[in-house]
Protein backbone atom coordinates (compact mmCIF):
# COMPACT_ATOMS: atom_id res chain seq x y z
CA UNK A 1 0.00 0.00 0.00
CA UNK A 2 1.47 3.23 -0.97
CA UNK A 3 2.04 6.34 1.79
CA UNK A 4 1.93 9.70 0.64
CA UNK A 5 3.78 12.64 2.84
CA UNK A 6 1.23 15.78 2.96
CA UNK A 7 2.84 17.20 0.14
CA UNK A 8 1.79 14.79 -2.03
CA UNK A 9 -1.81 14.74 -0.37
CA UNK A 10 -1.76 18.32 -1.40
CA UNK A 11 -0.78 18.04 -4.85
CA UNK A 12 -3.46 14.73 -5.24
CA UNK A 13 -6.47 16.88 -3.92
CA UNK A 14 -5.11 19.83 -6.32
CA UNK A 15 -4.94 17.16 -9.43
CA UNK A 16 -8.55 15.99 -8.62
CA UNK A 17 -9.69 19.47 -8.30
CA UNK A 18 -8.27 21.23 -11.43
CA UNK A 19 -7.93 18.06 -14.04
CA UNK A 20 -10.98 16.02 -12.85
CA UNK A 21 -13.22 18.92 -12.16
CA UNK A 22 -13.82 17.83 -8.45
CA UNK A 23 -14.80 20.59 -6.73
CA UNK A 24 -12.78 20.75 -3.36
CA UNK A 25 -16.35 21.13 -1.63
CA UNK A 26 -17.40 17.13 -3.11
CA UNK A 27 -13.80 15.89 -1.27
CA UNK A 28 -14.65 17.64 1.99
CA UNK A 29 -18.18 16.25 2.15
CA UNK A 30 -17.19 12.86 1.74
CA UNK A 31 -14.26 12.74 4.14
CA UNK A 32 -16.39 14.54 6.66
CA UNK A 33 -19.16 12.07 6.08
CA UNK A 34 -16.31 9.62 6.84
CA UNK A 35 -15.73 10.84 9.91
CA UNK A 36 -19.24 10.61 10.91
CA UNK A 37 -20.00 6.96 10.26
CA UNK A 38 -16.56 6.31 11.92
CA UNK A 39 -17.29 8.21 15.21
CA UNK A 40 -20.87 5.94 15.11
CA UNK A 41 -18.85 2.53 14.24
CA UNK A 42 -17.14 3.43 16.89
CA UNK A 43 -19.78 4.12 19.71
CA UNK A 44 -21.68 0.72 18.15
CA UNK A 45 -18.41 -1.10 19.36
CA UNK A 46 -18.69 -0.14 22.44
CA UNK A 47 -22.41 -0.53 22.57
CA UNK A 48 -22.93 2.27 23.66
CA UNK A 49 -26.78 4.06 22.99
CA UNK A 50 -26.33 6.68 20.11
CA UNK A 51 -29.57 8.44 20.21
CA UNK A 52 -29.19 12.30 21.90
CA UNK A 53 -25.41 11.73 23.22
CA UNK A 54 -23.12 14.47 23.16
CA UNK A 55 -20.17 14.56 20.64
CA UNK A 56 -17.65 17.54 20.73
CA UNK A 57 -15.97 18.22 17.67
CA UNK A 58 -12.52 20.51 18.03
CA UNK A 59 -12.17 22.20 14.97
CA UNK A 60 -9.16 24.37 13.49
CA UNK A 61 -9.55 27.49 10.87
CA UNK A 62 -7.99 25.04 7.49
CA UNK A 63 -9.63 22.00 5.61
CA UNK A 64 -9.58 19.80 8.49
CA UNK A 65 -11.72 21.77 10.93
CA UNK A 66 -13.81 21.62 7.41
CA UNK A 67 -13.69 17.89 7.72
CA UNK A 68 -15.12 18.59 11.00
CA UNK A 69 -17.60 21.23 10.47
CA UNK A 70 -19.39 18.36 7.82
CA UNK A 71 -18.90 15.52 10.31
CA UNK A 72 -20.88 17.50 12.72
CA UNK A 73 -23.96 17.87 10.45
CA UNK A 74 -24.08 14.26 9.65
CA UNK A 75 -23.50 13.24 13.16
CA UNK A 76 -26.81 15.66 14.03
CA UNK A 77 -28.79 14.66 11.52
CA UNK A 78 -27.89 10.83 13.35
CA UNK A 79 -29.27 12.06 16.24
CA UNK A 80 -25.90 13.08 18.32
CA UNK A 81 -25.89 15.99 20.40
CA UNK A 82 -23.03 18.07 18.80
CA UNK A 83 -20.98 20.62 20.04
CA UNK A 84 -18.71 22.32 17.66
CA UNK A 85 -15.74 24.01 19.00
CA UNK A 86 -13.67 26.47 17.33
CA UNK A 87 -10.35 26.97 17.99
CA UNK A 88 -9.26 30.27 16.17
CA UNK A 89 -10.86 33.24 14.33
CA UNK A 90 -13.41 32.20 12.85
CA UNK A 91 -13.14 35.56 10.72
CA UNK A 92 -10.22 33.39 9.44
CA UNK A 93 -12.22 30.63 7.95
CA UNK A 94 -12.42 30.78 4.18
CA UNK A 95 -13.34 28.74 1.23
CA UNK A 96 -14.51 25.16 1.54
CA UNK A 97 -14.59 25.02 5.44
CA UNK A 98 -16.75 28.47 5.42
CA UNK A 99 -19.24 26.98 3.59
CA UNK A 100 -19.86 24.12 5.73
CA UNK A 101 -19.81 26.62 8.86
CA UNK A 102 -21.79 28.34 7.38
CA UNK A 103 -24.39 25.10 6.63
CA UNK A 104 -23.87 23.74 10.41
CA UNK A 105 -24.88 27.26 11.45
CA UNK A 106 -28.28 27.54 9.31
CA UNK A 107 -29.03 24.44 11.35
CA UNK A 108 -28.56 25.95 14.38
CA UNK A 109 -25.88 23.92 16.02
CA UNK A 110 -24.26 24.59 18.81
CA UNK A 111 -20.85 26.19 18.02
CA UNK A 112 -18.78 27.95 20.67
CA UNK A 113 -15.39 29.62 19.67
CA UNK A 114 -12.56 28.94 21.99
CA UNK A 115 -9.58 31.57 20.99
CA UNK A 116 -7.97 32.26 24.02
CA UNK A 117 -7.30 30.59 27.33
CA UNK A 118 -9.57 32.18 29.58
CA UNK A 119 -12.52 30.59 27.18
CA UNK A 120 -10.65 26.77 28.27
CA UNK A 121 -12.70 26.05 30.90
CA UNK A 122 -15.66 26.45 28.92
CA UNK A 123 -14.34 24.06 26.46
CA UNK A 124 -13.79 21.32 29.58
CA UNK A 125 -17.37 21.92 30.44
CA UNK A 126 -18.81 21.23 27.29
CA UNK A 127 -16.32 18.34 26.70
CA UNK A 128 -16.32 16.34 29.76
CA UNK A 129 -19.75 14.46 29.39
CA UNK A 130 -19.06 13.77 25.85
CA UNK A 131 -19.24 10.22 24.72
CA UNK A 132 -16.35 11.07 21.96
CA UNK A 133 -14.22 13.94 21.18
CA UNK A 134 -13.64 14.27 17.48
CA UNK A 135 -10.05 16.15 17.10
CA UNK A 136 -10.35 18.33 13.86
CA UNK A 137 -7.59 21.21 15.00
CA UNK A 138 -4.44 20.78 12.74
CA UNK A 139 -4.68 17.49 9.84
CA UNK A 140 -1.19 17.08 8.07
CA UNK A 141 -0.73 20.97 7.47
CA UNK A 142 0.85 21.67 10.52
CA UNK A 143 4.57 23.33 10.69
CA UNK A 144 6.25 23.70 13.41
CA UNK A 145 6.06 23.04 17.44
CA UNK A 146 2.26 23.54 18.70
CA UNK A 147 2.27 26.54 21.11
CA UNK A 148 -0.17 28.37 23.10
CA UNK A 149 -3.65 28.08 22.98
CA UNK A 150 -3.86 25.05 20.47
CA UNK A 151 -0.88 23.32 22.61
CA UNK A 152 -3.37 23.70 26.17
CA UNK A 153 -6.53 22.41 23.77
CA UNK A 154 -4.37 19.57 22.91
CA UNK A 155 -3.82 19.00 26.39
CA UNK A 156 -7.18 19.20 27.88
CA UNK A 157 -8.42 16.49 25.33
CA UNK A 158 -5.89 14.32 26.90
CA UNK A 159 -6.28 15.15 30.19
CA UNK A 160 -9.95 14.70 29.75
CA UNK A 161 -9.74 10.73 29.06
CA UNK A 162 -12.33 10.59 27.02
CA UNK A 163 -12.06 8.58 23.60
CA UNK A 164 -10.83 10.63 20.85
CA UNK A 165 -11.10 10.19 16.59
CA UNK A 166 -8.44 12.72 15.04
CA UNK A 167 -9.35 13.84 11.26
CA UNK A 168 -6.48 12.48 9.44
CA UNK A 169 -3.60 12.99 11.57
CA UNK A 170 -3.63 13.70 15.46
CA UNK A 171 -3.08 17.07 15.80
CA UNK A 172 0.13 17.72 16.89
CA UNK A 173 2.01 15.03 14.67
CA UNK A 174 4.31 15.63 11.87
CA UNK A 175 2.86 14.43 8.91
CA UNK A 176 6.65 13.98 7.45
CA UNK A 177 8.11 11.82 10.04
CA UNK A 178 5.42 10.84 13.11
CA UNK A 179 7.54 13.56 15.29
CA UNK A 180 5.31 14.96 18.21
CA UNK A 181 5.80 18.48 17.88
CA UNK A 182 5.49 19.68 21.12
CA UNK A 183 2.43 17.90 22.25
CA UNK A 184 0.33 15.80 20.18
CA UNK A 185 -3.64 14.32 20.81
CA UNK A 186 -4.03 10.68 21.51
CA UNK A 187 -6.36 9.60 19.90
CA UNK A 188 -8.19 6.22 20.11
CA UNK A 189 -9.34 6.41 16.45
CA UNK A 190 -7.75 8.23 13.54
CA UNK A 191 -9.72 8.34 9.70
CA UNK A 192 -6.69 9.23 7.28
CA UNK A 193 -8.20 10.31 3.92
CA UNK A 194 -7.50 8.52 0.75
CA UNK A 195 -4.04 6.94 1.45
CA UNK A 196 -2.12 6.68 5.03
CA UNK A 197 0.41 9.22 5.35
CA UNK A 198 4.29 8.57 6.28
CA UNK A 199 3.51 10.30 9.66
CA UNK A 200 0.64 7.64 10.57
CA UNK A 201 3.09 4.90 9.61
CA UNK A 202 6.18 5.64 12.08
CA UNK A 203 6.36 6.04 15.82
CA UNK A 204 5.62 7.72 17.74
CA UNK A 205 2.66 8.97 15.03
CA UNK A 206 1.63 5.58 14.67
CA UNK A 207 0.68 5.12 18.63
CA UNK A 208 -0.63 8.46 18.86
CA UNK A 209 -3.46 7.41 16.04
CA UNK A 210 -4.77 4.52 17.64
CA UNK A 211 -6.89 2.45 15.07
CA UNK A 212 -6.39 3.44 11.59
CA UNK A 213 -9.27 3.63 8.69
CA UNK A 214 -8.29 4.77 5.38
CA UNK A 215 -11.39 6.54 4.17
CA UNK A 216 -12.30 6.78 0.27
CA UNK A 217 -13.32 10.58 -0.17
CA UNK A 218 -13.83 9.81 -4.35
CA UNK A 219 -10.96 10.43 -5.37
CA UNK A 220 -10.12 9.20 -8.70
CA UNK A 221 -8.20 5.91 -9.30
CA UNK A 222 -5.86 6.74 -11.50
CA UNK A 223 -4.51 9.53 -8.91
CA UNK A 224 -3.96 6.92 -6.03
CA UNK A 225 -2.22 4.56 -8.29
CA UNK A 226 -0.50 7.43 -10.13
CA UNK A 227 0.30 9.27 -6.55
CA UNK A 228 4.15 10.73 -6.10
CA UNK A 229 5.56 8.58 -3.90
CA UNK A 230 8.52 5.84 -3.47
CA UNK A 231 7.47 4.55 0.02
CA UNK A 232 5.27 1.60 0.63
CA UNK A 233 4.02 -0.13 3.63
CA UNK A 234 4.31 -3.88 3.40
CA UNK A 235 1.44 -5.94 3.32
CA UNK A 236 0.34 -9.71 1.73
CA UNK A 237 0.09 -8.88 -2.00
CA UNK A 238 3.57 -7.65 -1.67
CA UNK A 239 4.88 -10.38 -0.15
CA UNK A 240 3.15 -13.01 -1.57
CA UNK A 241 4.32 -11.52 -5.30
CA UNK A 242 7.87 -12.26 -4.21
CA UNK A 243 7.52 -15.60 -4.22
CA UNK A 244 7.07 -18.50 -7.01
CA UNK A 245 5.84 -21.46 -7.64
CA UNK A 246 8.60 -24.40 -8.36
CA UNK A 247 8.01 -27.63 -10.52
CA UNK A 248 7.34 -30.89 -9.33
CA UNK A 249 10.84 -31.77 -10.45
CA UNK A 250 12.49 -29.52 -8.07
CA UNK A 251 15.47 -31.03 -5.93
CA UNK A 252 17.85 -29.17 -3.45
CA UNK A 253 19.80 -27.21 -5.98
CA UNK A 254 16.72 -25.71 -6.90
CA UNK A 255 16.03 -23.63 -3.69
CA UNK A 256 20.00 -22.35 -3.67
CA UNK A 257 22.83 -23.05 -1.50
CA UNK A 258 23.37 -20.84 1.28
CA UNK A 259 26.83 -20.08 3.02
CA UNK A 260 26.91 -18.57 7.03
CA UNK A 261 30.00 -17.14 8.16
CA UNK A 262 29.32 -16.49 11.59
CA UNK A 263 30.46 -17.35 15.18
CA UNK A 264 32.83 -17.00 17.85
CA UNK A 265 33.76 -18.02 21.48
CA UNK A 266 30.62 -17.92 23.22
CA UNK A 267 28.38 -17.09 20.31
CA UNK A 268 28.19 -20.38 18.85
CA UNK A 269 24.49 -19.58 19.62
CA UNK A 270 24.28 -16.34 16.97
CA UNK A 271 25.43 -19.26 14.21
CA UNK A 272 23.29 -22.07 14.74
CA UNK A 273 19.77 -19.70 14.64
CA UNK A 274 21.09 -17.88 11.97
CA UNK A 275 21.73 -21.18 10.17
CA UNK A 276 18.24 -23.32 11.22
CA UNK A 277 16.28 -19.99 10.23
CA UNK A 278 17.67 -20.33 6.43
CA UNK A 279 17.05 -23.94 6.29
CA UNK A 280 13.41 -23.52 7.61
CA UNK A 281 13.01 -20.78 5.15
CA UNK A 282 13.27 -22.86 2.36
CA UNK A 283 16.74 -22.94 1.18
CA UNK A 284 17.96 -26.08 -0.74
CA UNK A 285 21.02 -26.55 1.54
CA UNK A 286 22.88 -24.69 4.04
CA UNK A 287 26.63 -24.37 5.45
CA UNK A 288 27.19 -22.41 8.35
CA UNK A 289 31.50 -21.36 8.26
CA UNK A 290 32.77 -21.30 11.71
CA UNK A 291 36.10 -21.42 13.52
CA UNK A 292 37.53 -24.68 13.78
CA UNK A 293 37.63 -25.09 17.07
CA UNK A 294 33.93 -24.33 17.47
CA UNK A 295 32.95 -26.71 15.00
CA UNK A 296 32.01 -29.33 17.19
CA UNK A 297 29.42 -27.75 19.05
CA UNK A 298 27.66 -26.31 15.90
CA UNK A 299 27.35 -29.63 14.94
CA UNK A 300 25.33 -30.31 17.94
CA UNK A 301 23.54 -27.61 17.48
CA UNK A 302 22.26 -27.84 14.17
CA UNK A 303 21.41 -31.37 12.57
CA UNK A 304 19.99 -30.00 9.08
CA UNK A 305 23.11 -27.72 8.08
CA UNK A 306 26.34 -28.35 7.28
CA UNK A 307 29.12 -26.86 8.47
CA UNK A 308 32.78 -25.72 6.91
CA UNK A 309 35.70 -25.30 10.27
CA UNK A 310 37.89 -22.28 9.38
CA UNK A 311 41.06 -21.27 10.53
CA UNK A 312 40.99 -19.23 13.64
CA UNK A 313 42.40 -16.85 16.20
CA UNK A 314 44.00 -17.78 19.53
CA UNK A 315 40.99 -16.31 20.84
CA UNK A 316 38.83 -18.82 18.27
CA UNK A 317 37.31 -16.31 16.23
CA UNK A 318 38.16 -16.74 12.42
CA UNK A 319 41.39 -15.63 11.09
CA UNK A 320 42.55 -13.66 8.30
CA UNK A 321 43.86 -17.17 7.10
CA UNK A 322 40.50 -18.47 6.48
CA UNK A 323 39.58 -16.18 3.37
CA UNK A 324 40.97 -18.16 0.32
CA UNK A 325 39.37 -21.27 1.64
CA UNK A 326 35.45 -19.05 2.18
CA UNK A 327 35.91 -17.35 -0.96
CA UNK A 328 36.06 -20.28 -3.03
CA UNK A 329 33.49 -21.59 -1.39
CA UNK A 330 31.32 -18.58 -1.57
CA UNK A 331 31.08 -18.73 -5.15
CA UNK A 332 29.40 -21.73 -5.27
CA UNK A 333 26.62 -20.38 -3.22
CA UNK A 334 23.65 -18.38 -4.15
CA UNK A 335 24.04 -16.49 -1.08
CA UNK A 336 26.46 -15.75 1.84
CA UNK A 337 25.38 -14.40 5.39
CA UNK A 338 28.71 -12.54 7.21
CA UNK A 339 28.22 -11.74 10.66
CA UNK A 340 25.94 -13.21 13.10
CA UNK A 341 28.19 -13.72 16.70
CA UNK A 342 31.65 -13.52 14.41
CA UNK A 343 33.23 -10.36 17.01
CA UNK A 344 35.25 -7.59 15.98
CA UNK A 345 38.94 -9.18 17.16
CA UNK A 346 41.33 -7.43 14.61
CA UNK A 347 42.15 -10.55 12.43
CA UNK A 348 38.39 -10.99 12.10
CA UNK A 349 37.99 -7.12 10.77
CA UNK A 350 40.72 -8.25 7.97
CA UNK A 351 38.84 -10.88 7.35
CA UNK A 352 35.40 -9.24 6.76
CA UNK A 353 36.69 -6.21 4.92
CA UNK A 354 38.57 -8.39 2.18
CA UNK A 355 35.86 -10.69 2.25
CA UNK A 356 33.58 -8.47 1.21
CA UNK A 357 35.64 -6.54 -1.50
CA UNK A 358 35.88 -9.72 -3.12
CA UNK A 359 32.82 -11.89 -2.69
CA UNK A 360 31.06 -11.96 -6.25
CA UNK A 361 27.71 -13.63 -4.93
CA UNK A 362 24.96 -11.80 -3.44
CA UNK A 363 26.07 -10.62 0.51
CA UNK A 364 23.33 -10.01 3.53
CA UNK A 365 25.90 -8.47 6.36
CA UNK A 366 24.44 -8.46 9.89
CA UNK A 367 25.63 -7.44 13.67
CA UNK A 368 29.33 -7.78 13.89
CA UNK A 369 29.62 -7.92 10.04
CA UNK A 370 28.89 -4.26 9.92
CA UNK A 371 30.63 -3.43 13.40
CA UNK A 372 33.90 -4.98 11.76
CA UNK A 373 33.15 -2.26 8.96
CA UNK A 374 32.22 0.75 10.86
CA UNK A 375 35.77 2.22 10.97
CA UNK A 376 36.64 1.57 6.60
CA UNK A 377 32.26 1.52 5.53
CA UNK A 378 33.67 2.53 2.14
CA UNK A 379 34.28 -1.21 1.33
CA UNK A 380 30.71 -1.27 0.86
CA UNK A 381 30.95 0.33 -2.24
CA UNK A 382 33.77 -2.12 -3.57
CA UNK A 383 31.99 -5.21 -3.28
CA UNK A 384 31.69 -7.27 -6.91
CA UNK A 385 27.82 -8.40 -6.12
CA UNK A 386 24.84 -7.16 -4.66
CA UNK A 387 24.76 -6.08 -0.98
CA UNK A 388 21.99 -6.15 1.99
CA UNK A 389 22.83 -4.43 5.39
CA UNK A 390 20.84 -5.58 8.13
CA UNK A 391 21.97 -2.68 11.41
CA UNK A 392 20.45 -1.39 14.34
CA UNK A 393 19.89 1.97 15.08
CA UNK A 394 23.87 1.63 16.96
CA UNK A 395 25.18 -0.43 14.16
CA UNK A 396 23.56 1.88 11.54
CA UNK A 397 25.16 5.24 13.85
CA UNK A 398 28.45 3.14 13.97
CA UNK A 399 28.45 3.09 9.78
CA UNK A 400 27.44 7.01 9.33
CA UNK A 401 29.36 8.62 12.18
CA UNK A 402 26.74 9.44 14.25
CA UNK A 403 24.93 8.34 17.13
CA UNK A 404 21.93 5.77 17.29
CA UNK A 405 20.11 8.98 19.01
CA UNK A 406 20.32 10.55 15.96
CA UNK A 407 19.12 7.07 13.50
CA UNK A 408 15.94 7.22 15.46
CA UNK A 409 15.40 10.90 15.21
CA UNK A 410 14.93 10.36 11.78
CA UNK A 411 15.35 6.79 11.11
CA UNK A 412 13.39 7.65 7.12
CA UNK A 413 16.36 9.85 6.10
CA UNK A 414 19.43 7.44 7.78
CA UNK A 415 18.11 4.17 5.99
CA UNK A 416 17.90 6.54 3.08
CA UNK A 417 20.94 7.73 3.81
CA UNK A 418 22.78 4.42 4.01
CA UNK A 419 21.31 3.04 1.24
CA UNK A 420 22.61 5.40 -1.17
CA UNK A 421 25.80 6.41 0.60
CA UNK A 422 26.39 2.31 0.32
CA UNK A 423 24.80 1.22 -2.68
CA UNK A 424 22.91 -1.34 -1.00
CA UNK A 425 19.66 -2.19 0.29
CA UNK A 426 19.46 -1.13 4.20
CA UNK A 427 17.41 -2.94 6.77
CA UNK A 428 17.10 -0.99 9.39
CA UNK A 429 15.73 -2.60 12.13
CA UNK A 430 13.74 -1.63 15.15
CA UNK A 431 9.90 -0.66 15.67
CA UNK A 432 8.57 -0.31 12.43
CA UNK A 433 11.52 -1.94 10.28
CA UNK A 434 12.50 0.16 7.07
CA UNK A 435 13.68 -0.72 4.07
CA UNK A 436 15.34 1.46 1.75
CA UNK A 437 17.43 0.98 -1.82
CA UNK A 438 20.17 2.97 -3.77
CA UNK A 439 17.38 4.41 -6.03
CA UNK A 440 14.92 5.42 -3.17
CA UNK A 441 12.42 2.94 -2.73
CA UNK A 442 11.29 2.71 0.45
CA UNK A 443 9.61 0.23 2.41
CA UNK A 444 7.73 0.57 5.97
CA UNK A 445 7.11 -2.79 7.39
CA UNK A 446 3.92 -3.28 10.16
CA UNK A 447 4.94 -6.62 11.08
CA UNK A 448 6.79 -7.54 14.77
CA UNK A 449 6.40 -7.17 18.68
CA UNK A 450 8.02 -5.84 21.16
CA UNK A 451 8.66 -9.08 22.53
CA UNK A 452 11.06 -9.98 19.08
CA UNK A 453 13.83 -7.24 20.95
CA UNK A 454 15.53 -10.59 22.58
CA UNK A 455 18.80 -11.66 21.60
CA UNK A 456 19.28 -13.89 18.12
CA UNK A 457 16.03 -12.31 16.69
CA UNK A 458 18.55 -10.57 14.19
CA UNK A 459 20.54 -13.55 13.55
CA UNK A 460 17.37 -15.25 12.72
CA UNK A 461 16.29 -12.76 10.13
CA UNK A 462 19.92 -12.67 8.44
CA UNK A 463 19.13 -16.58 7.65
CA UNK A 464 15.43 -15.95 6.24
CA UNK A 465 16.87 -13.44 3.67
CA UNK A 466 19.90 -15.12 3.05
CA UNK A 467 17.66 -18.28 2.36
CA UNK A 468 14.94 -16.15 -0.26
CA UNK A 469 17.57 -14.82 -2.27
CA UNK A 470 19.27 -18.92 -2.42
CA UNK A 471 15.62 -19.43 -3.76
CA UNK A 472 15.95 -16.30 -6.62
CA UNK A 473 14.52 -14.00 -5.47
CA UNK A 474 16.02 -10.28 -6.03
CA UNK A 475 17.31 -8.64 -3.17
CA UNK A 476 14.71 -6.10 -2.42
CA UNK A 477 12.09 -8.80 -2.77
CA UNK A 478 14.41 -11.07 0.34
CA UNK A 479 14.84 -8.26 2.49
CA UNK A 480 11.27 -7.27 2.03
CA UNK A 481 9.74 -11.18 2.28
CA UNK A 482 12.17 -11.86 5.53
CA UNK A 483 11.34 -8.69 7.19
CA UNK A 484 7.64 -9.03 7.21
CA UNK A 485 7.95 -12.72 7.59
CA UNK A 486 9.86 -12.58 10.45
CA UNK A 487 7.63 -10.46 12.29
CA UNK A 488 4.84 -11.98 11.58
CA UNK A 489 6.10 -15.04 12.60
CA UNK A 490 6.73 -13.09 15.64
CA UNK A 491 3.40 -11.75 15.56
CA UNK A 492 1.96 -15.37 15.90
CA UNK A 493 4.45 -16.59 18.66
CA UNK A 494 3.05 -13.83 21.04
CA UNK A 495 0.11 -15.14 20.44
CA UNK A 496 0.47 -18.35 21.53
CA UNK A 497 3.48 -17.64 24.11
CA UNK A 498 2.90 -13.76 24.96
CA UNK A 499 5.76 -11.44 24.68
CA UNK A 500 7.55 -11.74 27.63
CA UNK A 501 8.89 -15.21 27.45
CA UNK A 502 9.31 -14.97 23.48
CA UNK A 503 13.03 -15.96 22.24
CA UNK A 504 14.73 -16.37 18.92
CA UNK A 505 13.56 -19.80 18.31
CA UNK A 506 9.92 -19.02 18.93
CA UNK A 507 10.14 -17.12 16.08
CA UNK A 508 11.85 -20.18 13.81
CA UNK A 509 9.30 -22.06 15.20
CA UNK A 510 6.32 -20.50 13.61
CA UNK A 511 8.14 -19.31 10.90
CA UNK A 512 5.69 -22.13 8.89
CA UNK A 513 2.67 -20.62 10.06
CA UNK A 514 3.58 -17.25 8.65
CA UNK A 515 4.66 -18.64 5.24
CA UNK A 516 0.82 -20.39 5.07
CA UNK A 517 -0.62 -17.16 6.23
CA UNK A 518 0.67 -15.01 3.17
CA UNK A 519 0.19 -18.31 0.86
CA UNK A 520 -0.09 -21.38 0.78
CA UNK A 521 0.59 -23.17 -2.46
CA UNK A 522 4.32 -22.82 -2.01
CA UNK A 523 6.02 -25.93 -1.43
């Protein structure tokens, strides 16, 4: 599903208006109407009786107190008892949204203007016996940190703890990036018109809106499939387009060999998830490189992979020695994983950074893979085949010179960032996991749990993409597949095991069960 940033929004409703002949007055009627049924779905839930209960409405001066001025006439003629509140001049109120004040007045509903403080407390009065408040102050227009009187409206909805449906955005919310500028409404409901916007897709936006609807307000079809944008939010038809159908005749060389180079003293652990997570995602045979000393106990560990001992360190991680003998092995596979538990000892950062100057199939590089890269990331852009980074906010800081403070300030313009500077795809993981290529696409996955921020989880999805680019797919398509796959998969664990108690090889575990959820014919 695409996401539009309010800029687009803009230029859509602009495009409907001046090459379709929509007047902007058609739009605001049916997301307003929108509104209305939603704010009623929403009492029905509840079971609550709709007949002569109060709904305030919080409206603004721009289109979205519009939205709200509309709302409130179909939410009278419903039966509600509405309160309109306006929160600015309303000598300031043009175009669209004067007309419908100018409707909801005819009718003789009850509108009280609220522009300045002393008027607040006759805002909580009205407000506090309402069933819902319906926030209608800002939409995606707003620039710049809320302030004065709008910033104490903001906060007396809150305060009041009554349930809330914002108009599009919560007010308060960057539209751009989910940033709570200043203060922001929190809102139990929020109906986003015509496509979700970035800000609705990214915390902390996304908490702040509660339940989302995506409203159809007419526009045209051709505009939403047409609209500006290179940023997606995963969902089944995407995921299930990534993957094939194979013949009967299929055998292991089919599904692509995949090659692990991972491990260390004491993270034997980091190799053997890694390394059961590609075989249960489908590749046709697995080999998980470790130091030779370790080789023993990844044996143990893992019964359907192979494994290749390398030469290693005093401290057992893998030595420089052990290239020649991984390269040629490499290029026999469809797909090599660097990284999972492999440390950062200095023979093991020779290694890595030759490894991956000269590795011609495709590379996914995970945890200590990237922190063995963080002080030359330039050999990024020398390796012979494609490249996926998998980092966390610190590992992602570590590669840019900067701090994982500032990744999750604006974690849209670091993956971004990373993929260009890089030429690579970038996972960047974390609430809401985004994926980003060289050219710009952008990907916002909804998939995943708190409960997935355990130890392995990352090793585990390093092995599911590692294992759907063995089985052909291209590299946007793997990171895409194993990123909502694995939280899914993650999704259904908590369901079964809640979040507290959910490790790595939950997620393996139902791994299966996410695969038959997006579809089911593959084999």
């Amino acid at each position: 599903m695409k996401i539009v940033s309010p800029s687009t929004m803009s230029e859509m409703d602009r495009t409907a208006i001046e090459n379709y002949k929509i007047p902007g007055v058609i739009l605001m009627e049916n997301a307003g109407r929108e509104v209305a049924l939603a704010v009623k779905n929403m009492l029905a839930e509840e079971k609550v009786q709709i007949l002569t209960k109060r709904i305030v409405l919080f409206c603004g001066k721009g289109n979205n107190g519009g939205d709200g001025f509309v709302a409130a006439r179909h939410l009278a003629n419903m039966g509600f008892d509405i309160k309109v509140l306006i929160v600015a001049d309303p000598g300031q109120i043009t175009g669209d949204a004067l007309t419908n004040l100018e409707i909801i007045k005819n009718m003789g509903l009850c509108i009280e203007v609220i522009d300045d403080e002393q008027k607040l407390d006759k805002a909580r009065n009205l407000a506090e016996d309402a069933l819902v408040l319906v926030d209608a102050l800002f939409g995606t227009g707003l620039r710049g940190e809320v302030k004065g009187l709008a910033l104490q409206v903001i906060k007396l909805i809150n305060v009041l703890q009554i349930p809330v449906l914002a108009v599009d955005i919560p007010s308060g919310i960057c539209g751009e990036t989910g940033k709570v500028l200043g203060d922001a409404v929190r809102s139990q409901h929020t109906v986003t018109m015509a496509l979700p916007k970035i800000g609705l897709s990214l915390y902390p936006g996304l908490e702040y809106a509660g339940d989302l609807t995506v409203a159809d307000i007419g526009m045209p079809i051709d505009i939403l499939q047409t609209a500006n944008t290179d940023i997606e939010l995963l969902d089944t038809e995407h995921i299930s387009r990534c993957f094939k159908i194979y013949p009967f005749d299929a055998h292991k060389g089919t599904f692509g060999r995949v090659f692990i180079i991972a491990g260390s003293c004491g993270m034997t652990g980091a190799a053997a998830l890694s390394g059961i997570a590609s075989v249960k995602s489908g590749a046709g045979l697995v080999t998980i490189g470790i130091p030779e000393s370790l080789n023993d106990i990844v044996e143990v560990k893992v019964t359907e992979a192979m494994t290749m001992p390398l030469a290693e360190t005093a401290t057992r991680c893998i030595s420089s020695r052990a290239l020649d003998k991984a390269l040629e092995f490499s290029n026999k596979c469809s797909a090599v994983v660097i990284g999972p538990g492999l440390s950062v000892e200095k023979e093991t950062k020779q290694f890595v950074q030759k490894f991956v100057k000269t590795c011609e199939s495709p590379l996914i590089i995970d945890a200590d893979g990237l922190n063995t890269l963080a002080e030359c990331p330039e050999v990024l852009n020398k390796a012979q085949g494609p490249i996926i980074i998998t980092p966390h906010p610190g590992e992602l800081g570590r590669l840019l010179s900067t701090s994982s403070l500032k990744i999750q300030e604006d974690r849209l313009l670091a993956v971004k960032t990373a993929a260009k500077r890089f030429n690579c795809i970038c996972v960047l993981k974390g609430a809401r996991t985004l994926i980003a290529t060289p050219e710009g696409k952008l990907w916002i996955n909804p998939t995943g749990n708190p409960g997935m921020a355990t130890g392995g989880s990352g090793d585990v999805l390093s092995g599911m993409i590692g294992a759907f680019l063995a089985r052909g797919m291209k590299p946007s398509e793997a990171a895409t597949a194993g990123v909502y796959l694995h939280g899914l998969a993650g999704d259904i664990a908590v369901e079964q095991r809640g979040q507290m108690c959910l490790t790595a090889q939950d997620i393996i575990n139902f791994l299966p069960e996410s695969v038959k959820e997006i579809i089911e014919d593959i084999t």
